[in-house]
Protein backbone atom coordinates (compact mmCIF):
# COMPACT_ATOMS: atom_id res chain seq x y z
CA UNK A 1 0.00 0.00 0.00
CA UNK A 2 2.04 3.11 -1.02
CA UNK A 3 0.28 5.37 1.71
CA UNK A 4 1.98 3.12 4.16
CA UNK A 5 5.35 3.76 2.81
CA UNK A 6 4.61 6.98 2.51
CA UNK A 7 3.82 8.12 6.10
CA UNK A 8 7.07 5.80 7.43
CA UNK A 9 9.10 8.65 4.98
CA UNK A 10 7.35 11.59 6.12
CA UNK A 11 7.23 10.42 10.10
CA UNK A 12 11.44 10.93 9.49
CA UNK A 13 11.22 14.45 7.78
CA UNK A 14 11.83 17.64 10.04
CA UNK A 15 9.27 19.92 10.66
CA UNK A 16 10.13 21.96 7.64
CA UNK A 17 10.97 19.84 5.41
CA UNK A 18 7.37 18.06 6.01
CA UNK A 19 6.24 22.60 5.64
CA UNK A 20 8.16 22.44 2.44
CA UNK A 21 6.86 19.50 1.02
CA UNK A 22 3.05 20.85 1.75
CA UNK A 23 4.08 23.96 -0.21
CA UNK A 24 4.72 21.77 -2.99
CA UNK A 25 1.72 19.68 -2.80
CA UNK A 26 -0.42 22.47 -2.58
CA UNK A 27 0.97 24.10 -6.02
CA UNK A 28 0.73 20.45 -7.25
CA UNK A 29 -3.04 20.36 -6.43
CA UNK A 30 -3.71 23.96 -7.68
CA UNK A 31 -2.16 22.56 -11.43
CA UNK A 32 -4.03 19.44 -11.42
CA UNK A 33 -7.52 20.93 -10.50
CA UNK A 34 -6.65 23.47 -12.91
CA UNK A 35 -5.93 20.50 -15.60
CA UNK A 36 -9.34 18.72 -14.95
CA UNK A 37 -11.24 21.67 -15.32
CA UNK A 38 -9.81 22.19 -18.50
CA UNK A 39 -10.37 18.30 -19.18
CA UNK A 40 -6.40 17.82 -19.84
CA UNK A 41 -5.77 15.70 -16.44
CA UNK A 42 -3.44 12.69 -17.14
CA UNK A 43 -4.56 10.85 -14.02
CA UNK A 44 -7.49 11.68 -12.34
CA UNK A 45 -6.54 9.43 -9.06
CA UNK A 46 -3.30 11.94 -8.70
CA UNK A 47 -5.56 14.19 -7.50
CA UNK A 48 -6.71 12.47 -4.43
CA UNK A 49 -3.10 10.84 -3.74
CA UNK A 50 -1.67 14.64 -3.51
CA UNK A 51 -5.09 15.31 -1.25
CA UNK A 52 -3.93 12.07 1.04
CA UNK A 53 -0.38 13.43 1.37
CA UNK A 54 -0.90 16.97 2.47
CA UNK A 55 -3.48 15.51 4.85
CA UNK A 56 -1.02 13.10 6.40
CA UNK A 57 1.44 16.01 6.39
CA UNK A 58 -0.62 18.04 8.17
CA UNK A 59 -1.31 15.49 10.92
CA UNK A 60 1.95 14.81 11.58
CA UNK A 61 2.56 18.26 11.92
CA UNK A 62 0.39 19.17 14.47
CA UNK A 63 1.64 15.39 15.78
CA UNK A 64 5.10 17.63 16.51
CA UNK A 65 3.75 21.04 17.52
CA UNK A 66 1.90 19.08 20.28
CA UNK A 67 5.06 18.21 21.92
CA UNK A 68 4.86 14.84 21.87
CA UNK A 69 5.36 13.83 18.49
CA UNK A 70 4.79 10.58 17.29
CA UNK A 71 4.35 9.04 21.11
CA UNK A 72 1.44 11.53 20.95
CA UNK A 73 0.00 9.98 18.31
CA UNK A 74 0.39 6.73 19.54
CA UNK A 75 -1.85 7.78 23.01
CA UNK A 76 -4.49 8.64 21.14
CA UNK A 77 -5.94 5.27 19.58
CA UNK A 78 -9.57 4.32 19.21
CA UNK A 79 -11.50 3.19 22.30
CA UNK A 80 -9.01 4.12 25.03
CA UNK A 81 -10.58 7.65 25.57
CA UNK A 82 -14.60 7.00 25.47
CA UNK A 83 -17.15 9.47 26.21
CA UNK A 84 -19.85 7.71 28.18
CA UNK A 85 -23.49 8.16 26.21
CA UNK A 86 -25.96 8.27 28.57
CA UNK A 87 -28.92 5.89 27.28
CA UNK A 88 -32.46 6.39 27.24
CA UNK A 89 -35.11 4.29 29.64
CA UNK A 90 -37.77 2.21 27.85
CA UNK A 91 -41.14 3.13 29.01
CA UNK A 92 -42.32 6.12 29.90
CA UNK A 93 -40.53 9.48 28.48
């Protein structure tokens, strides 16, 4: 799966090279929604692999800023921090 390979290269990128490499993507994104409006676009699936990136970028970003970088991350897996729901009793409202 390529996204898998490519958050194990971004998780080893600074914090500005990962800032850099959004800049690109962006500019990337701008061209290719440009070239499908204009019906050129060579790949239409390029488009949501550059979307994928900057969002992974961007999460490990704020991953960093938090402090605790990828350990952060790590903390914060499904099911360990539940919000009880409070349930409604059959019956009578």
């Amino acid at each position: 799966m390529a996204s898998r390979k490519t958050i194990i290269v971004l998780r080893d990128k600074s914090a500005d090279e990962l800032r850099s490499r959004e800049k690109d993507l962006r500019e990337q994104l701008f061209k290719l929604r440009f070239q499908r409006a204009t019906g050129r676009v060579e790949n239409p699936m390029k488009v949501r692999h550059v979307r994928r990136e900057i969002a992974q970028i961007l999460t490990l970003l704020r991953a960093k800023d938090a402090g605790g970088g990828l350990e952060a991350m790590a903390s914060g897996l499904p099911g360990k921090n539940k919000i009880p729901t409070t349930r409604k009793k059959k019956g009578k409202p």
